[in-house]
C-alpha atoms as a PDB file:
ATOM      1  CA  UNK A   1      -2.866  20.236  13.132  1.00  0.00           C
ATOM      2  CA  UNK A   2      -6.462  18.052  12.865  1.00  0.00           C
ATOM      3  CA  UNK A   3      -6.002  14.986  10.368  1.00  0.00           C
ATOM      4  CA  UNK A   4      -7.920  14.382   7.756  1.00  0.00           C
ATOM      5  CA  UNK A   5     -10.488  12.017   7.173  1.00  0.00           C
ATOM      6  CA  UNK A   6      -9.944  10.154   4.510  1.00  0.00           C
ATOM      7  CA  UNK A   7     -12.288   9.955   1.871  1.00  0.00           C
ATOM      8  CA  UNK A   8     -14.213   6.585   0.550  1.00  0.00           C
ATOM      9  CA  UNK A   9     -14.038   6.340  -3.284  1.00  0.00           C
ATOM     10  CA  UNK A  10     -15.385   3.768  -5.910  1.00  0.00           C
ATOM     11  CA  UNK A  11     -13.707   2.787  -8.820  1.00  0.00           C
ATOM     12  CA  UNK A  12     -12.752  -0.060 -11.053  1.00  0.00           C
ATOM     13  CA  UNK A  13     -15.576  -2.065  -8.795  1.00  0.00           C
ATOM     14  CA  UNK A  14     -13.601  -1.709  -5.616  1.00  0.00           C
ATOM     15  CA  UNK A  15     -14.390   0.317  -2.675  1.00  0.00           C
ATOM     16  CA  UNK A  16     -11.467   2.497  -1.515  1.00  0.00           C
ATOM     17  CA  UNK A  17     -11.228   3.420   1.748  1.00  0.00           C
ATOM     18  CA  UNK A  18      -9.157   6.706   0.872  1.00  0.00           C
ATOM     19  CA  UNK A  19      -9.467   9.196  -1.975  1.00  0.00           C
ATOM     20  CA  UNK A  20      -5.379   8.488  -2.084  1.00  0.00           C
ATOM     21  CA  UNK A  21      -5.884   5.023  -2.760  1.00  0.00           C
ATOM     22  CA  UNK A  22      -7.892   5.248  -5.566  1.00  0.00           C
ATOM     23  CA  UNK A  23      -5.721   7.827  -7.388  1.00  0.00           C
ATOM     24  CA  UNK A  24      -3.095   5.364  -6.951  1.00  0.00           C
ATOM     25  CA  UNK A  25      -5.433   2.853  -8.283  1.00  0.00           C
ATOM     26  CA  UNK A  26      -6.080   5.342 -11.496  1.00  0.00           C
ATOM     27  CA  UNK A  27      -2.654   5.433 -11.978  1.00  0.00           C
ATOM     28  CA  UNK A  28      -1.418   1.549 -11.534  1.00  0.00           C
ATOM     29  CA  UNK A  29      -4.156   0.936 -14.429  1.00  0.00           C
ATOM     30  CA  UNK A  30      -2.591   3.406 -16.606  1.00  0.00           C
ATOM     31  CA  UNK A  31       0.233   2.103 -16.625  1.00  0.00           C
ATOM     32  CA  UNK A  32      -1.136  -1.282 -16.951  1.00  0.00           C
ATOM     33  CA  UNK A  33       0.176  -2.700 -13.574  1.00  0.00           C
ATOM     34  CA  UNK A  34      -2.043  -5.597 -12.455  1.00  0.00           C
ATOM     35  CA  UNK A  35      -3.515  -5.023  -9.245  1.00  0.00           C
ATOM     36  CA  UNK A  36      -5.514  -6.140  -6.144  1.00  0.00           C
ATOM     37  CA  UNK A  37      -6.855  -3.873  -3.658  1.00  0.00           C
ATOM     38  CA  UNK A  38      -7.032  -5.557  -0.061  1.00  0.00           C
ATOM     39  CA  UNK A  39      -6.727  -9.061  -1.149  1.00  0.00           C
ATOM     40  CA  UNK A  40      -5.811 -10.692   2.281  1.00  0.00           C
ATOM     41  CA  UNK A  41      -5.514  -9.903   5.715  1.00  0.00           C
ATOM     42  CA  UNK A  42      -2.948 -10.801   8.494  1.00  0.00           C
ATOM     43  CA  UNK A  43      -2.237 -11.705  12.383  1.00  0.00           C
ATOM     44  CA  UNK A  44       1.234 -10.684  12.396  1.00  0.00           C
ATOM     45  CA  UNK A  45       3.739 -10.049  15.215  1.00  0.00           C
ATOM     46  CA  UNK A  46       3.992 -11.456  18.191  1.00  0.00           C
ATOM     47  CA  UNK A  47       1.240 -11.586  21.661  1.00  0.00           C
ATOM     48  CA  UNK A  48      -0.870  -9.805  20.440  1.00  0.00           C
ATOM     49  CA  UNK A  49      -1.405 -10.709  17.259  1.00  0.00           C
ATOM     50  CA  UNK A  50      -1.705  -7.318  15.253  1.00  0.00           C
ATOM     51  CA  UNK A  51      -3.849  -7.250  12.498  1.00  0.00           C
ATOM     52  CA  UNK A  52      -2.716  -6.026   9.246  1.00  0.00           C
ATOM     53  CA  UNK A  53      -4.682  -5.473   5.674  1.00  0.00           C
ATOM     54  CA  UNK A  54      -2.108  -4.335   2.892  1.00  0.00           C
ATOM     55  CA  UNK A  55      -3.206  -1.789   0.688  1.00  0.00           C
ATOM     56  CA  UNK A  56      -2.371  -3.481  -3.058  1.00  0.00           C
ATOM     57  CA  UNK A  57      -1.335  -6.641  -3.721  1.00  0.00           C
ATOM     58  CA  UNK A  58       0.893  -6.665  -7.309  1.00  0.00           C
ATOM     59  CA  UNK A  59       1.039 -10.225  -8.389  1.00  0.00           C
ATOM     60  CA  UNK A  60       3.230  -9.538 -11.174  1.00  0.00           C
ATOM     61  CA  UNK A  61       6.496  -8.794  -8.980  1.00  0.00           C
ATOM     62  CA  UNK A  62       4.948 -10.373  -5.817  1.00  0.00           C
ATOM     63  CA  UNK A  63       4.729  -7.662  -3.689  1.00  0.00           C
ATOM     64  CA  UNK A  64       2.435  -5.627  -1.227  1.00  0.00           C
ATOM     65  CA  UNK A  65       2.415  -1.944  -1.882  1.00  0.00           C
ATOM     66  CA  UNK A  66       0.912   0.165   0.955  1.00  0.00           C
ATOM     67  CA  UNK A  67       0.166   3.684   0.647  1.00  0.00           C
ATOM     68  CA  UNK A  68      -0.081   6.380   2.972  1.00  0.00           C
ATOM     69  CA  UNK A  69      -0.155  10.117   3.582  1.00  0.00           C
ATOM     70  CA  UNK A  70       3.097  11.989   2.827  1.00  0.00           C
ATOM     71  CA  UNK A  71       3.926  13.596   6.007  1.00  0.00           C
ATOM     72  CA  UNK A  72       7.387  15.032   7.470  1.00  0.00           C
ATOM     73  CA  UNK A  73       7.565  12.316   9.573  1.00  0.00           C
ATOM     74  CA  UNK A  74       7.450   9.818   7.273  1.00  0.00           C
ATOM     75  CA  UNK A  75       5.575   6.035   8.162  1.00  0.00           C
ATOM     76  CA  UNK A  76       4.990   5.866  11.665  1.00  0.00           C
ATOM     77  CA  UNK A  77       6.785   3.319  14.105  1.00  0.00           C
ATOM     78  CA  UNK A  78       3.362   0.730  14.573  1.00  0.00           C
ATOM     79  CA  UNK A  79       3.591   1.437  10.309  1.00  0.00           C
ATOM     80  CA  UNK A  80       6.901   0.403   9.499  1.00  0.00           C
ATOM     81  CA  UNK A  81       6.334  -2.532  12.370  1.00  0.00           C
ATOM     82  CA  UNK A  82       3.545  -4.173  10.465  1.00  0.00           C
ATOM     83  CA  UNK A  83       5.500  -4.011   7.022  1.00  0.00           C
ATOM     84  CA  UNK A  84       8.355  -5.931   9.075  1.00  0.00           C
ATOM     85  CA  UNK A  85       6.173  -8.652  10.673  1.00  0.00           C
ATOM     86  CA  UNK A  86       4.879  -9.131   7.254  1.00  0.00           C
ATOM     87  CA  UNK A  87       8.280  -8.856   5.429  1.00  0.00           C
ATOM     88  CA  UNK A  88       8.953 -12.248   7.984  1.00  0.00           C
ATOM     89  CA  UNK A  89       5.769 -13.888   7.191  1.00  0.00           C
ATOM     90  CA  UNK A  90       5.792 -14.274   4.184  1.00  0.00           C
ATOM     91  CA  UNK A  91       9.872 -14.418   3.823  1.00  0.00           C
ATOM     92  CA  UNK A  92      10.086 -11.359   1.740  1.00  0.00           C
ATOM     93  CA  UNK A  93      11.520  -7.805   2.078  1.00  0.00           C
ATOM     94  CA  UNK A  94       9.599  -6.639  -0.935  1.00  0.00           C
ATOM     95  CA  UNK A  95       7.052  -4.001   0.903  1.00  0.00           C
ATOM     96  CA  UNK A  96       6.941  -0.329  -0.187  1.00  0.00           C
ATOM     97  CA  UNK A  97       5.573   2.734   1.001  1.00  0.00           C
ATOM     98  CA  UNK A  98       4.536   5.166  -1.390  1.00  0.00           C
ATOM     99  CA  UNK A  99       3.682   9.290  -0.737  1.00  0.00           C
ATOM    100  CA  UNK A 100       0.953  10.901  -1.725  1.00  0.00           C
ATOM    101  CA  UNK A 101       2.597  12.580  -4.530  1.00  0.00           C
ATOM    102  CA  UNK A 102       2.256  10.266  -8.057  1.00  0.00           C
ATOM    103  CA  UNK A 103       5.498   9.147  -9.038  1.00  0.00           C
ATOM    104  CA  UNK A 104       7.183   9.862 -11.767  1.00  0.00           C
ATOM    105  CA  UNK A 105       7.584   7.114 -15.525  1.00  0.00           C
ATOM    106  CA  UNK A 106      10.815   6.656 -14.455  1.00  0.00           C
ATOM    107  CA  UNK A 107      10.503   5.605 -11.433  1.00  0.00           C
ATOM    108  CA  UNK A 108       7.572   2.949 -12.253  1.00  0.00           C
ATOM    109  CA  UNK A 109       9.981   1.429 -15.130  1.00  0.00           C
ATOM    110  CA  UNK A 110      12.382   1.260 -12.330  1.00  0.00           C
ATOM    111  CA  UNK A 111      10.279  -1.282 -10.565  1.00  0.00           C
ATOM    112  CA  UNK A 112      10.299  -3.452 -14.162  1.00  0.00           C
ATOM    113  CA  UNK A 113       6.215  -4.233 -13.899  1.00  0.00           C
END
């Protein structure tokens, strides 16, 4: 099966690199959740430094959100890595993954935002 290319999409005055993203965007506004979109980048891990560029950055409960495809195979192994180095970093184990699909009220109220 051929991936897909992901989409670029403007909205809210940022430039998404994915079509995904920017739902997600739609939907973190709607629900009033304060948001940044690629705030800061990072050398994380060991030689070599990887570099890694979360997706959202929710200052409200001080946490990265990253968003990817939903596949069966869930976040790959270099994915899950990155979240981990950056987890360390910046002494936190707040990082979450979220599928394409668009969660449900519950689960947003859940998170208390």
């Amino acid at each position: 099966m051929q991936a897909m290319t992901p989409l670029i999409t403007h909205y809210n005055g940022f430039k998404f690199r994915s079509r995904l993203e920017a739902r997600w965007a739609t939907y973190l506004d709607a629900l009033g959740v304060i948001y940044d979109y690629e705030r800061e980048g990072f050398s994380i891990g060991t030689t070599p430094k990887t570099r890694y560029l979360p997706d959202f950055w929710l200052p409200r409960l001080e946490s990265w959100l990253e968003i990817k495809p939903d596949t069966p195979e869930g976040p790959t192994r270099e994915e899950l890595t990155k979240c981990h180095f950056l987890a360390q970093a910046r002494r936190t184990t707040q990082m979450d993954f979220l599928p394409k699909d668009t969660p449900r009220v519950e689960q947003i109220e859940e998170m208390d935002v």
